[in-house]
PDB file of N, CA and C in Angstrom:
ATOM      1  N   UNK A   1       8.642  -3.846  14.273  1.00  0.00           N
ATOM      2  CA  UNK A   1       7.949  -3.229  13.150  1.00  0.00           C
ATOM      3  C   UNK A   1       7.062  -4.223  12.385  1.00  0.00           C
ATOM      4  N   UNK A   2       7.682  -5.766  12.466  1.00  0.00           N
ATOM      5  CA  UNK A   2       6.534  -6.576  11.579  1.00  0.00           C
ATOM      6  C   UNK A   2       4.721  -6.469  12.205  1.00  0.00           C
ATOM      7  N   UNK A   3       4.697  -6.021  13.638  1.00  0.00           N
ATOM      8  CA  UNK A   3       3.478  -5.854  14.031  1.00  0.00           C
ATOM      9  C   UNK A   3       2.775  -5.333  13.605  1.00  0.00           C
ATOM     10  N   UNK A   4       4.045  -3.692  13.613  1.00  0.00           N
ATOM     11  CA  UNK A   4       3.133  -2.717  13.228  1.00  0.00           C
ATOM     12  C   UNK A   4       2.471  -3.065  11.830  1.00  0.00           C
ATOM     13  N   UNK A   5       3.126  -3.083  11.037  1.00  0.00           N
ATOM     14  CA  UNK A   5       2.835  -4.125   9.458  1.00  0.00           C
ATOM     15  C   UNK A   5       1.706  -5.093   9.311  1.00  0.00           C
ATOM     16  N   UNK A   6       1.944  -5.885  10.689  1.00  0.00           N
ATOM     17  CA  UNK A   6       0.337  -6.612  10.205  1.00  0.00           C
ATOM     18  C   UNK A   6      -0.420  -5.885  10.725  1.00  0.00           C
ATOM     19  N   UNK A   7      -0.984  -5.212  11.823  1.00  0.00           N
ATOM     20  CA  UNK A   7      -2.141  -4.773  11.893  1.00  0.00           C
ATOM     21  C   UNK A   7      -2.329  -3.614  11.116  1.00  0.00           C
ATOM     22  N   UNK A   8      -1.310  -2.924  10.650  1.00  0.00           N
ATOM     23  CA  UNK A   8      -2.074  -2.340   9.473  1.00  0.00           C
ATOM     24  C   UNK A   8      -2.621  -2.812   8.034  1.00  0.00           C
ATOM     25  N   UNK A   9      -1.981  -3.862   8.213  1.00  0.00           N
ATOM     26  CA  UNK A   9      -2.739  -4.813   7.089  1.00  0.00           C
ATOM     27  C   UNK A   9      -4.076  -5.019   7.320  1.00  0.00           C
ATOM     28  N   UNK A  10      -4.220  -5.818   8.554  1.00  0.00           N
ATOM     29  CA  UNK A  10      -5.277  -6.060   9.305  1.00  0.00           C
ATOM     30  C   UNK A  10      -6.690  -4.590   8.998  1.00  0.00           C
ATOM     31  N   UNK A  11      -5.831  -3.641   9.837  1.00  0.00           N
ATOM     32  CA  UNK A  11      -6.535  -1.964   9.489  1.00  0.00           C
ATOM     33  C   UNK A  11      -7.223  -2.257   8.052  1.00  0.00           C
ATOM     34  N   UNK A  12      -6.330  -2.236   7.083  1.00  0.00           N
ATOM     35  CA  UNK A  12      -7.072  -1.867   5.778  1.00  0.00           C
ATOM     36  C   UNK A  12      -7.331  -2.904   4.877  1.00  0.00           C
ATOM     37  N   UNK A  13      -8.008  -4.210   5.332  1.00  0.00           N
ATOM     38  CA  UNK A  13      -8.316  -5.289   5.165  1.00  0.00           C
ATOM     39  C   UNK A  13     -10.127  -5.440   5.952  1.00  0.00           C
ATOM     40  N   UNK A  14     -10.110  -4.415   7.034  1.00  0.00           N
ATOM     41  CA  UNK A  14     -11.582  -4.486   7.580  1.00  0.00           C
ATOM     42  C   UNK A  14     -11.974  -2.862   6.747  1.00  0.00           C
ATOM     43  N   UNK A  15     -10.921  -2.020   6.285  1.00  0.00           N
ATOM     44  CA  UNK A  15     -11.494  -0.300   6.059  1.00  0.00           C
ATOM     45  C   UNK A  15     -11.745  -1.113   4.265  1.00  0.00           C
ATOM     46  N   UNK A  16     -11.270  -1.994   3.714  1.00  0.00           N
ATOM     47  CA  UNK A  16     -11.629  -2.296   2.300  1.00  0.00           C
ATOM     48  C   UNK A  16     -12.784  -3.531   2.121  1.00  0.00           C
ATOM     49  N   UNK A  17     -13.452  -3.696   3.605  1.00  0.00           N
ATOM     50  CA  UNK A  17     -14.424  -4.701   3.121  1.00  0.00           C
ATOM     51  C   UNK A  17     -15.496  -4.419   4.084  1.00  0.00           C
ATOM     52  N   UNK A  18     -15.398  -3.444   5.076  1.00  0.00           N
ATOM     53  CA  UNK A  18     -16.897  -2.789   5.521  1.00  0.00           C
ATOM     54  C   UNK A  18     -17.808  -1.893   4.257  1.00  0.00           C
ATOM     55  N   UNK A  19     -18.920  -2.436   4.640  1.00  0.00           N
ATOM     56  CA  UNK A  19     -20.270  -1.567   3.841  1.00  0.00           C
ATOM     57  C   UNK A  19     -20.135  -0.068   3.199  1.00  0.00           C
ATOM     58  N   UNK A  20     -20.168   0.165   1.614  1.00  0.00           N
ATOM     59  CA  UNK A  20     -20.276   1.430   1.995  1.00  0.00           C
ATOM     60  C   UNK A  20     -21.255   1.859   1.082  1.00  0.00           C
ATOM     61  N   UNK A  21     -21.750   2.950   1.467  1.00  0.00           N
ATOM     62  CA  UNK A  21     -23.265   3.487   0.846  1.00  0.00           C
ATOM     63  C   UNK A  21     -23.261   4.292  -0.333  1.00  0.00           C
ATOM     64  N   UNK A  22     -21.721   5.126  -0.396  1.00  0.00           N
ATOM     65  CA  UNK A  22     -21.663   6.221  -1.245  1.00  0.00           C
ATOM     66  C   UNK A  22     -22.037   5.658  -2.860  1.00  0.00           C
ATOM     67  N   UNK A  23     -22.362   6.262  -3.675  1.00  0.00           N
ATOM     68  CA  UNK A  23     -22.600   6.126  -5.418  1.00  0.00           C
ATOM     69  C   UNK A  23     -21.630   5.923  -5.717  1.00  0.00           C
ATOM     70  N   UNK A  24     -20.982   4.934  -6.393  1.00  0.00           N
ATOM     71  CA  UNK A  24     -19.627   5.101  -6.641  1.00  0.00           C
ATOM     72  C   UNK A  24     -20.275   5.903  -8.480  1.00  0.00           C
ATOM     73  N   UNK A  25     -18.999   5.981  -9.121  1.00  0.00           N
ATOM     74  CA  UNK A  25     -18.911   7.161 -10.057  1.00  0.00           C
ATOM     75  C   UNK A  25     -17.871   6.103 -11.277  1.00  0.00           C
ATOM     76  N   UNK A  26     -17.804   6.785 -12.186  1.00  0.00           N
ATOM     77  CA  UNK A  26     -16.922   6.424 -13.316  1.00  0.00           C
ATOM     78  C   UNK A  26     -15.361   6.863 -13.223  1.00  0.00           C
ATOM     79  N   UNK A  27     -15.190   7.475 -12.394  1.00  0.00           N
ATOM     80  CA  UNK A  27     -13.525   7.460 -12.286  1.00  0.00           C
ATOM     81  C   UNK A  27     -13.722   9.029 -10.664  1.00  0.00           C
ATOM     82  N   UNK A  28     -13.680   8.133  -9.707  1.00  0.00           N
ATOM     83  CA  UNK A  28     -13.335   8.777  -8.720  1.00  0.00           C
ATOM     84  C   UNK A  28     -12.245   9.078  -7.937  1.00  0.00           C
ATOM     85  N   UNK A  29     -11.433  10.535  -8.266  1.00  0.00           N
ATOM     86  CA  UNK A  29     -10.254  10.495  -7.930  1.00  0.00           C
ATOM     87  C   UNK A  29      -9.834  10.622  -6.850  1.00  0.00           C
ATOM     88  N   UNK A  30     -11.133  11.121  -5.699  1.00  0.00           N
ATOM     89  CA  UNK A  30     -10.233  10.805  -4.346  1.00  0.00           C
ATOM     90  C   UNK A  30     -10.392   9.395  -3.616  1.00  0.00           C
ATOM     91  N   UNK A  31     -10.756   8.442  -4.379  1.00  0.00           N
ATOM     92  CA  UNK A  31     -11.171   7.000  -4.404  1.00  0.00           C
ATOM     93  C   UNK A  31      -9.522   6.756  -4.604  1.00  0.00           C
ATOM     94  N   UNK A  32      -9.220   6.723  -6.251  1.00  0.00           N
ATOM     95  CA  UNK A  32      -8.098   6.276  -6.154  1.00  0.00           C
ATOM     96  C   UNK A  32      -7.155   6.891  -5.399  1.00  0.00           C
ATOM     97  N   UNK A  33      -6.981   8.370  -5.155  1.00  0.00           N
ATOM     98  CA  UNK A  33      -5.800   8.950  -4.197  1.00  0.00           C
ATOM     99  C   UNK A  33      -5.808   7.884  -3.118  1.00  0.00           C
ATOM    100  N   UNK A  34      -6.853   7.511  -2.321  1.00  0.00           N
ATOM    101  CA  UNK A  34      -7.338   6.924  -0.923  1.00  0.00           C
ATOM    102  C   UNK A  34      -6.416   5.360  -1.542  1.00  0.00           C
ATOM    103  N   UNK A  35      -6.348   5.165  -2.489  1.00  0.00           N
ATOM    104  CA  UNK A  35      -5.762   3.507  -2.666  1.00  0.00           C
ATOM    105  C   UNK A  35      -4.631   4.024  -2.749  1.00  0.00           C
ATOM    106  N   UNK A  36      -3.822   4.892  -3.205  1.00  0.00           N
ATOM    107  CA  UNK A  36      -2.278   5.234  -4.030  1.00  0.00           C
ATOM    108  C   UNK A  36      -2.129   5.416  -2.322  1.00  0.00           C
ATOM    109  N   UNK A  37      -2.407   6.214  -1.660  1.00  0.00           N
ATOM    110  CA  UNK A  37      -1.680   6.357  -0.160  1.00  0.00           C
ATOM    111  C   UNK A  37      -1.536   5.097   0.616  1.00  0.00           C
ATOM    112  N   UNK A  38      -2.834   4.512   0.861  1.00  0.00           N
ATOM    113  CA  UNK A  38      -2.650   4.061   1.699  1.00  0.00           C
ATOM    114  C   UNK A  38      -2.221   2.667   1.573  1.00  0.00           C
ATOM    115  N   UNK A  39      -1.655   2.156  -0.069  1.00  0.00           N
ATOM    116  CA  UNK A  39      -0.697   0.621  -0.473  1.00  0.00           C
ATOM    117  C   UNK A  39       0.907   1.906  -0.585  1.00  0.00           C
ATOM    118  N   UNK A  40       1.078   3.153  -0.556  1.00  0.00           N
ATOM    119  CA  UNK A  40       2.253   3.438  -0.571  1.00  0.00           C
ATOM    120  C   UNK A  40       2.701   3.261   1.173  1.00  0.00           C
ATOM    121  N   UNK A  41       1.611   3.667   2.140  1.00  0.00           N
ATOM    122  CA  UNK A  41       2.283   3.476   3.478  1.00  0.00           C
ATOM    123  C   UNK A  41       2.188   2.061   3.700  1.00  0.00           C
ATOM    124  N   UNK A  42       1.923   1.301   3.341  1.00  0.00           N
ATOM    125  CA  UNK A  42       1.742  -0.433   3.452  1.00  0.00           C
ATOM    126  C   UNK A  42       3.232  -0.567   3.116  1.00  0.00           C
ATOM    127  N   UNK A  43       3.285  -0.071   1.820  1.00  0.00           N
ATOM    128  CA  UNK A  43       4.850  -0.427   0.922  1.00  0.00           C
ATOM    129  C   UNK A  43       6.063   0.031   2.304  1.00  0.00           C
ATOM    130  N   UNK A  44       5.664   1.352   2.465  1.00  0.00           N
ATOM    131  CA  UNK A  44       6.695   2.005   3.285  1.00  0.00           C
ATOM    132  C   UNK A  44       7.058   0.530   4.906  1.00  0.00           C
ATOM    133  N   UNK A  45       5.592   0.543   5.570  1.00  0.00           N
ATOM    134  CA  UNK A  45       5.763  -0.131   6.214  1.00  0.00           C
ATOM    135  C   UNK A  45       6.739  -1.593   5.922  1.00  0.00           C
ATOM    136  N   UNK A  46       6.033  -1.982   5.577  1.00  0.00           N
ATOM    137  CA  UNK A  46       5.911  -3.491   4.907  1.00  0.00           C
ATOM    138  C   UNK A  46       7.933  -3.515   4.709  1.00  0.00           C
ATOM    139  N   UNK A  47       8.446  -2.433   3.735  1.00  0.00           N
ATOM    140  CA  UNK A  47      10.107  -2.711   3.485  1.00  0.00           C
ATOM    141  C   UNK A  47      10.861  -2.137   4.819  1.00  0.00           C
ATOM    142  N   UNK A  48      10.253  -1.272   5.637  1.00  0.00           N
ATOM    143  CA  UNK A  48      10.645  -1.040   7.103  1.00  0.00           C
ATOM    144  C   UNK A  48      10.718  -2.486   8.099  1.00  0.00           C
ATOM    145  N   UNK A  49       9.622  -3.179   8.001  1.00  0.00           N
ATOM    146  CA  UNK A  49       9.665  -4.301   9.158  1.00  0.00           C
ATOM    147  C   UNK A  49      10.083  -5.443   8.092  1.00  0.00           C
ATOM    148  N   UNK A  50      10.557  -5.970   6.880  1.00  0.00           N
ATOM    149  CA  UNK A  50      11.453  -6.814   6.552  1.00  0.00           C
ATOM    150  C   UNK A  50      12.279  -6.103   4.917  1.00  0.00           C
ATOM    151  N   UNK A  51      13.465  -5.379   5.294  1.00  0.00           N
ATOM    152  CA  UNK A  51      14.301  -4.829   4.408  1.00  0.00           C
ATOM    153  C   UNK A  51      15.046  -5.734   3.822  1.00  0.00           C
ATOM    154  N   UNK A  52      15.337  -7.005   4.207  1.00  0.00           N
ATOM    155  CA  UNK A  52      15.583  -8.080   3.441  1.00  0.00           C
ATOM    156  C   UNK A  52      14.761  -8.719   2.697  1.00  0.00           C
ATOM    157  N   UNK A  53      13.794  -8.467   1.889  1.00  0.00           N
ATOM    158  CA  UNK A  53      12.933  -8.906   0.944  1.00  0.00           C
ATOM    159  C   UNK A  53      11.546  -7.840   0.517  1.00  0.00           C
ATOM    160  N   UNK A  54      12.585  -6.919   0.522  1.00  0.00           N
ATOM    161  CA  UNK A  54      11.883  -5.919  -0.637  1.00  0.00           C
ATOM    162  C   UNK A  54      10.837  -6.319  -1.867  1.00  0.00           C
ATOM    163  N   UNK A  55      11.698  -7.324  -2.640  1.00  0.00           N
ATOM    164  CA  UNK A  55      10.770  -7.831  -3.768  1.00  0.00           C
ATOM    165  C   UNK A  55       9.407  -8.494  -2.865  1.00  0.00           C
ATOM    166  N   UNK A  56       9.777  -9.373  -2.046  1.00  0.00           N
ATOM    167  CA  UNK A  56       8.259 -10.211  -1.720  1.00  0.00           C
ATOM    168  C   UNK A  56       7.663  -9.210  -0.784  1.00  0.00           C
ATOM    169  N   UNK A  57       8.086  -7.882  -0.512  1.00  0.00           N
ATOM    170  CA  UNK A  57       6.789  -6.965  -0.013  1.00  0.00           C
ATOM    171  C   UNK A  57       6.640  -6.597  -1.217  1.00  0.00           C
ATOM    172  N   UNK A  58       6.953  -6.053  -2.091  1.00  0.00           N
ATOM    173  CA  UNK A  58       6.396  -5.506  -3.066  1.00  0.00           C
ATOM    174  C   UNK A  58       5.488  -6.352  -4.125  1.00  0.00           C
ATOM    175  N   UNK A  59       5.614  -7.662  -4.162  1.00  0.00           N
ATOM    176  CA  UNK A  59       4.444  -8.774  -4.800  1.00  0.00           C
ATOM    177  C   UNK A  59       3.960  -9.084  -4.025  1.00  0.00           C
ATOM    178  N   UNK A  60       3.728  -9.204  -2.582  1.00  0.00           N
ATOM    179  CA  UNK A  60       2.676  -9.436  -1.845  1.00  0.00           C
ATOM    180  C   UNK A  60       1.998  -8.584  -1.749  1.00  0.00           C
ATOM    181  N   UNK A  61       2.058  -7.232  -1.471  1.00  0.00           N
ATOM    182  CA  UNK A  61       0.836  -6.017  -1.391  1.00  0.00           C
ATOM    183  C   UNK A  61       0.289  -5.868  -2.547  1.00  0.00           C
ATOM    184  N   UNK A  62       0.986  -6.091  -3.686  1.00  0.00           N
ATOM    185  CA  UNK A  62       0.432  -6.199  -5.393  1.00  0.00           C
ATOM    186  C   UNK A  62      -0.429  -7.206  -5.107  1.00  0.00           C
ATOM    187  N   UNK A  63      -0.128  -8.786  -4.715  1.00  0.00           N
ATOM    188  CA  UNK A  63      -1.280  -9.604  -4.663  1.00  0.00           C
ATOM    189  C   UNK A  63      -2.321  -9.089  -3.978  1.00  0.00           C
ATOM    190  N   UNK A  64      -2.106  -8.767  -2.930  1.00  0.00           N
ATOM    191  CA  UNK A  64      -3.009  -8.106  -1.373  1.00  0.00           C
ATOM    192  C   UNK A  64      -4.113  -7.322  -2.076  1.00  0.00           C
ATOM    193  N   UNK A  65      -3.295  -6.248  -2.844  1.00  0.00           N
ATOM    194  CA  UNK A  65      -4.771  -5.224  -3.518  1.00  0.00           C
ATOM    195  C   UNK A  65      -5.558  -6.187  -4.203  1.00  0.00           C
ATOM    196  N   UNK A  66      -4.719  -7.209  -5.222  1.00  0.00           N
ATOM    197  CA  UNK A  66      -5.975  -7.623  -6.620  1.00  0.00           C
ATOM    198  C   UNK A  66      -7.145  -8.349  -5.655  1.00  0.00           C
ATOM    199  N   UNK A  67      -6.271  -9.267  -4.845  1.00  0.00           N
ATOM    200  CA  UNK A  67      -7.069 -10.250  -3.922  1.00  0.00           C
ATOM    201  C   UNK A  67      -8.681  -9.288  -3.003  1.00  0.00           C
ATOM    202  N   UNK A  68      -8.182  -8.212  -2.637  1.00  0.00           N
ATOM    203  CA  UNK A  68      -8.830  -7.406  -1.831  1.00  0.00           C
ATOM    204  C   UNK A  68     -10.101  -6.695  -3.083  1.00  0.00           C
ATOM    205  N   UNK A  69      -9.414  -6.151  -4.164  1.00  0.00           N
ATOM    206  CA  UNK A  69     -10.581  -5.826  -5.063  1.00  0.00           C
ATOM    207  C   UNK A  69     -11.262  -7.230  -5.531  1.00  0.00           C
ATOM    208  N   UNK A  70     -11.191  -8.875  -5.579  1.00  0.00           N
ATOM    209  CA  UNK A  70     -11.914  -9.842  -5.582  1.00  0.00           C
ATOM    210  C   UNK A  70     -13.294 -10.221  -4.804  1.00  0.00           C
ATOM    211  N   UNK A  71     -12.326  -9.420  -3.546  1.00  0.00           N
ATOM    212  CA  UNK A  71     -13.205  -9.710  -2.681  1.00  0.00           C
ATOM    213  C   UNK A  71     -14.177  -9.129  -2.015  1.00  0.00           C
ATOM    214  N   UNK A  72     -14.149  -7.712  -2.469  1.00  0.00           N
ATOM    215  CA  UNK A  72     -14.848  -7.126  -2.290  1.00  0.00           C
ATOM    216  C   UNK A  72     -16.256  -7.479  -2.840  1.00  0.00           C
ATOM    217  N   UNK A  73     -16.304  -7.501  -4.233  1.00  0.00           N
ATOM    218  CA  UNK A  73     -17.093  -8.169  -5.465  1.00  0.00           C
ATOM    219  C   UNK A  73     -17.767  -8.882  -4.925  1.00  0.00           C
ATOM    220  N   UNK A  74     -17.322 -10.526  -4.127  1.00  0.00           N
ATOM    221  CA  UNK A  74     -17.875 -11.399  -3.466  1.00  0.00           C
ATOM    222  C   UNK A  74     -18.632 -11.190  -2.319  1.00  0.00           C
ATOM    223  N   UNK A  75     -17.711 -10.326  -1.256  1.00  0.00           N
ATOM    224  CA  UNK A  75     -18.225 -10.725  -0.655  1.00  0.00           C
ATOM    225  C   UNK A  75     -19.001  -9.740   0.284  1.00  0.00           C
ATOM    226  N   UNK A  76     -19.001  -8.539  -0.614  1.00  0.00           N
ATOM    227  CA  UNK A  76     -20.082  -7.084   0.224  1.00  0.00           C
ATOM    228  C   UNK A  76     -20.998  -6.936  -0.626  1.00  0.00           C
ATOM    229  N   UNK A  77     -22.135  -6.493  -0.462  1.00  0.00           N
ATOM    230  CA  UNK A  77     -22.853  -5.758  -1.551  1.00  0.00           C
ATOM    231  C   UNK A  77     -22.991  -4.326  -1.728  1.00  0.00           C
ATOM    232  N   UNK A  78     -22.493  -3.939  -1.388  1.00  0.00           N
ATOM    233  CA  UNK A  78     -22.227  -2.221  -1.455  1.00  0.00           C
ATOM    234  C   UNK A  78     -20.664  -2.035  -2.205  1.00  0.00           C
ATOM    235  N   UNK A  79     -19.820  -2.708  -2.029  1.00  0.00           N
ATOM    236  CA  UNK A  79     -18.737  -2.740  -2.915  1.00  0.00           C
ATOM    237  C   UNK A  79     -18.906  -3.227  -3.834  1.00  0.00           C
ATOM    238  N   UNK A  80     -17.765  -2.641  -5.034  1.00  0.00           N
ATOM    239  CA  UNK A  80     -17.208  -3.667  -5.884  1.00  0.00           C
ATOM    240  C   UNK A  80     -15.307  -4.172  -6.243  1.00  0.00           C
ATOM    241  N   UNK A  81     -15.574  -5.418  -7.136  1.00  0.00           N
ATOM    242  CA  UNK A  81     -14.187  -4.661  -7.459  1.00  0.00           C
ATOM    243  C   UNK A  81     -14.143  -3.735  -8.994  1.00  0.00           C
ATOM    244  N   UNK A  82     -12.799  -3.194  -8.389  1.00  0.00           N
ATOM    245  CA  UNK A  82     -12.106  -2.180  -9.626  1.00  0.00           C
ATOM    246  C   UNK A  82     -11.150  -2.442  -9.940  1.00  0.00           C
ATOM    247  N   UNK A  83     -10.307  -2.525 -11.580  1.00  0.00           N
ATOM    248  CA  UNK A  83      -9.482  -2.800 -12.236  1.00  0.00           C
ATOM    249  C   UNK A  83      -8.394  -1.651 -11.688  1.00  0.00           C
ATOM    250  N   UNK A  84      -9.218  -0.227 -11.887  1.00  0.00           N
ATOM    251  CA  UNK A  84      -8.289   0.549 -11.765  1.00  0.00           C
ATOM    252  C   UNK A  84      -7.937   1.063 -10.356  1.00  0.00           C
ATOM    253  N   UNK A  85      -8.912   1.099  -9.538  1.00  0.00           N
ATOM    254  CA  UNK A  85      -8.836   0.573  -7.911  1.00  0.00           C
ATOM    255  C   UNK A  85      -7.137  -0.220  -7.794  1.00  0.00           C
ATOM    256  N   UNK A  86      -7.039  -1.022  -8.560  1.00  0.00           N
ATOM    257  CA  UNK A  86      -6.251  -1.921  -8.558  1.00  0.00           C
ATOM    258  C   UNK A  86      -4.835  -1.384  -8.802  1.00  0.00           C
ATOM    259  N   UNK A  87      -5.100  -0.470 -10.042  1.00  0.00           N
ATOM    260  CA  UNK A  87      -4.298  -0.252 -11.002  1.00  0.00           C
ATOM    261  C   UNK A  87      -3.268   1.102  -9.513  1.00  0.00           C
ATOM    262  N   UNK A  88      -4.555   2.015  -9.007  1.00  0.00           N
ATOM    263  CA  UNK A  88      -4.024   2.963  -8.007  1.00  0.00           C
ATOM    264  C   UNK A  88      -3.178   2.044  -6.953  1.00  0.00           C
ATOM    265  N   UNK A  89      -3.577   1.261  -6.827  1.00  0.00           N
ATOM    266  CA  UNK A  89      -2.503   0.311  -5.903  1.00  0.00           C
ATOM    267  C   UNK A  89      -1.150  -0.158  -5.931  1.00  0.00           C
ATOM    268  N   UNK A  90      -1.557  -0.633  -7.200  1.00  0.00           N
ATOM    269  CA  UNK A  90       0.571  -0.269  -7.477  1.00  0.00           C
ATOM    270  C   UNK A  90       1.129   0.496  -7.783  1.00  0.00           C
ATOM    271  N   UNK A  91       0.035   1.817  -8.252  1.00  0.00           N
ATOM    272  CA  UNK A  91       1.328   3.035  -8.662  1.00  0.00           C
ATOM    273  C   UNK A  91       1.515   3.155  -6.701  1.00  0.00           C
ATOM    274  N   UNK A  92       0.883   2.962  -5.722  1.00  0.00           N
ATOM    275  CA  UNK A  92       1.288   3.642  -4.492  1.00  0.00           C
ATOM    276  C   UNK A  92       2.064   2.406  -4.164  1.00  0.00           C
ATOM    277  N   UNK A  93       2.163   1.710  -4.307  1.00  0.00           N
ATOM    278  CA  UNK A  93       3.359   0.566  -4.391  1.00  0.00           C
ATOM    279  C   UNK A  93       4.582   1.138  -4.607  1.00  0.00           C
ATOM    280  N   UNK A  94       4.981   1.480  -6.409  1.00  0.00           N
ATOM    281  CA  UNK A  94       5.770   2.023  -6.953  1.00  0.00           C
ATOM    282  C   UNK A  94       6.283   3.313  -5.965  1.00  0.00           C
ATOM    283  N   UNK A  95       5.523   4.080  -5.643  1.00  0.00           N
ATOM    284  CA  UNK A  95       5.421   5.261  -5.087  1.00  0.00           C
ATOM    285  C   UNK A  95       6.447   5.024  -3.266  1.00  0.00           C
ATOM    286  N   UNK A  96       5.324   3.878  -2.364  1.00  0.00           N
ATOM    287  CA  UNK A  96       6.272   3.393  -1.567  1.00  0.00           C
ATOM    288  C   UNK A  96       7.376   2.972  -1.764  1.00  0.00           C
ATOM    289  N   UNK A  97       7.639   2.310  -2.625  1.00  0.00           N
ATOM    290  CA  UNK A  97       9.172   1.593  -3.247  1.00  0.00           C
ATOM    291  C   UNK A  97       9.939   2.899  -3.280  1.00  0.00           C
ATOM    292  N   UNK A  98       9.963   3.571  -4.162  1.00  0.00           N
ATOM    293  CA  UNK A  98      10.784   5.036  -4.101  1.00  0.00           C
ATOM    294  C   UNK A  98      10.975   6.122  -2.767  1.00  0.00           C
ATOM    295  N   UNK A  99      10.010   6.208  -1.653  1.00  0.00           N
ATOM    296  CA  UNK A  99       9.850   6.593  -1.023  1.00  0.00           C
ATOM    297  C   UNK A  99      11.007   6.265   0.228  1.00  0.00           C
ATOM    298  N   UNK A 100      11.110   4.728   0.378  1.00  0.00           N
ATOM    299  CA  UNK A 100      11.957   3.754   0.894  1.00  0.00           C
ATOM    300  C   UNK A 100      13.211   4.062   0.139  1.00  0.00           C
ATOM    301  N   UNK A 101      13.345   3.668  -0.871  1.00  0.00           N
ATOM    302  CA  UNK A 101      14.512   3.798  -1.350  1.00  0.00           C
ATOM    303  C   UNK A 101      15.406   5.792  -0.960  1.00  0.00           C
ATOM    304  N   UNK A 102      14.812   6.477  -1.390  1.00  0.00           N
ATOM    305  CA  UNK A 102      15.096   7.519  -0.763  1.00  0.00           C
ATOM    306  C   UNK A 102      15.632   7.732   0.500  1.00  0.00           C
ATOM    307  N   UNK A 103      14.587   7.567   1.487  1.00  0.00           N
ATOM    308  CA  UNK A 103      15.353   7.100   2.818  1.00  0.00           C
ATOM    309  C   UNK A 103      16.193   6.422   2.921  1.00  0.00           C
ATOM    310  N   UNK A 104      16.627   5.553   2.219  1.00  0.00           N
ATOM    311  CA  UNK A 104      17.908   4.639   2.619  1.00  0.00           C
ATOM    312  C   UNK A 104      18.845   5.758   2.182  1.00  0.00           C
ATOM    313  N   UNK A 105      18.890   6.065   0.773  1.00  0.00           N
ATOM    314  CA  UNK A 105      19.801   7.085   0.805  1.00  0.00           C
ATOM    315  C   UNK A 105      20.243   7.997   1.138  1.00  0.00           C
ATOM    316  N   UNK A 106      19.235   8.962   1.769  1.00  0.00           N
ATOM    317  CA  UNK A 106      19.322  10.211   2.718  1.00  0.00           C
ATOM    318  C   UNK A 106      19.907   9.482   4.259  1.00  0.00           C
ATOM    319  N   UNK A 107      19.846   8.568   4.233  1.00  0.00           N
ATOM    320  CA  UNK A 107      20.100   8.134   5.875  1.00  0.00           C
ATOM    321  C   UNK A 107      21.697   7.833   5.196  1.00  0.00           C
ATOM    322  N   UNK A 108      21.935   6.703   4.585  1.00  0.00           N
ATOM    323  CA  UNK A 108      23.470   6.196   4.146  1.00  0.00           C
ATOM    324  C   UNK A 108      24.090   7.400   3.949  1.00  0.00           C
ATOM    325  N   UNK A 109      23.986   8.500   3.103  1.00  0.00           N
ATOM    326  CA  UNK A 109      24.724   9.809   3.185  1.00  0.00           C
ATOM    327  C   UNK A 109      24.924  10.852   4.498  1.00  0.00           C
ATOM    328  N   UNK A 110      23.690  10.620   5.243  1.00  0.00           N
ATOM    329  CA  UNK A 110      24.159  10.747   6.422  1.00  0.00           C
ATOM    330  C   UNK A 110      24.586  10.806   7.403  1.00  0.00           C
ATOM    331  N   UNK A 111      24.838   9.462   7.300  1.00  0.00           N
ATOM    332  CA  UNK A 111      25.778   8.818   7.954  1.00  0.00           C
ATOM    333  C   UNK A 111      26.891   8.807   7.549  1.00  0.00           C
ATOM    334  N   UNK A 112      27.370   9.054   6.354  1.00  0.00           N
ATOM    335  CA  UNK A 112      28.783   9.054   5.773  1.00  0.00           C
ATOM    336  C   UNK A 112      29.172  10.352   5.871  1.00  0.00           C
ATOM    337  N   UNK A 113      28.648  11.593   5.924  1.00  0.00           N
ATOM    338  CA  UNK A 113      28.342  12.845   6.426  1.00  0.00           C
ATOM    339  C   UNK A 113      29.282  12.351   7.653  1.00  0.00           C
ATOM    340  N   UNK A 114      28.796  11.910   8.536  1.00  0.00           N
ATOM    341  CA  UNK A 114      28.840  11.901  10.254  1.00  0.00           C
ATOM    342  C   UNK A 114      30.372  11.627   9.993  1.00  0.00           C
ATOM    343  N   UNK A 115      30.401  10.275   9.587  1.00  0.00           N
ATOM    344  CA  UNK A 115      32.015   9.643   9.780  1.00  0.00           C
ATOM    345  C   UNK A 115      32.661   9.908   8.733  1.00  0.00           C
ATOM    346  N   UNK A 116      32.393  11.099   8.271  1.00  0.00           N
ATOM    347  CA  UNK A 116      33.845  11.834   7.121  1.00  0.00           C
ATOM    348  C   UNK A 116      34.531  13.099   8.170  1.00  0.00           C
ATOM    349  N   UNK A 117      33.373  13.710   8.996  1.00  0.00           N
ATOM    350  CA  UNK A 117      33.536  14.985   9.517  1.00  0.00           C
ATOM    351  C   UNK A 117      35.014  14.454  11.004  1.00  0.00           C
TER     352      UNK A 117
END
């Protein structure tokens, strides 16, 4: 699973710094939806391929977004960065974190399900 993890890093590390043409706008919400998903399946991933360090996936993809809205700024001219770009990134953080956590619990009860019966 850590593979799968980096190249989707990889994935949305070339989908957040190719060219893009559209107008951006003063608060575009399927802009931010597009950040809240796709740092919540990072999150998801990310505590799937190392469940022993939950916290340092969850401050590394936090760094990952700010770093990624930096760099955009720098280094495209059709992008920029966004604060709140940013801001959608850790609620899908937060969002992965819970998401994970859930599953652990639906699986642990399930399993205790299995070996009570």
């Amino acid at each position: 699973m850590p593979t799968v993890f980096g190249l989707a890093i990889v994935v949305t590390t070339v989908m957040l710094l190719i060219p893009s043409y559209a107008v951006p706008k003063a608060f575009d919400f399927y802009d931010k939806a597009q950040h809240c998903l796709v740092f919540t399946a990072l999150t998801v991933m990310g505590m799937v391929a190392f469940p022993l360090r939950l916290k340092a996936v969850c401050l590394g993809i936090c760094v990952y977004g700010g770093v990624m809205e930096v760099l955009q700024s720098l280094l495209t001219k059709t992008r920029h960065g966004d604060i709140v770009d940013w801001v959608a990134d850790i609620i899908g953080i937060v969002l992965g974190f819970s998401v994970y956590w859930v599953l652990i619990k639906f699986r642990k009860n399930a399993f205790n399900k299995i070996a009570t019966e």
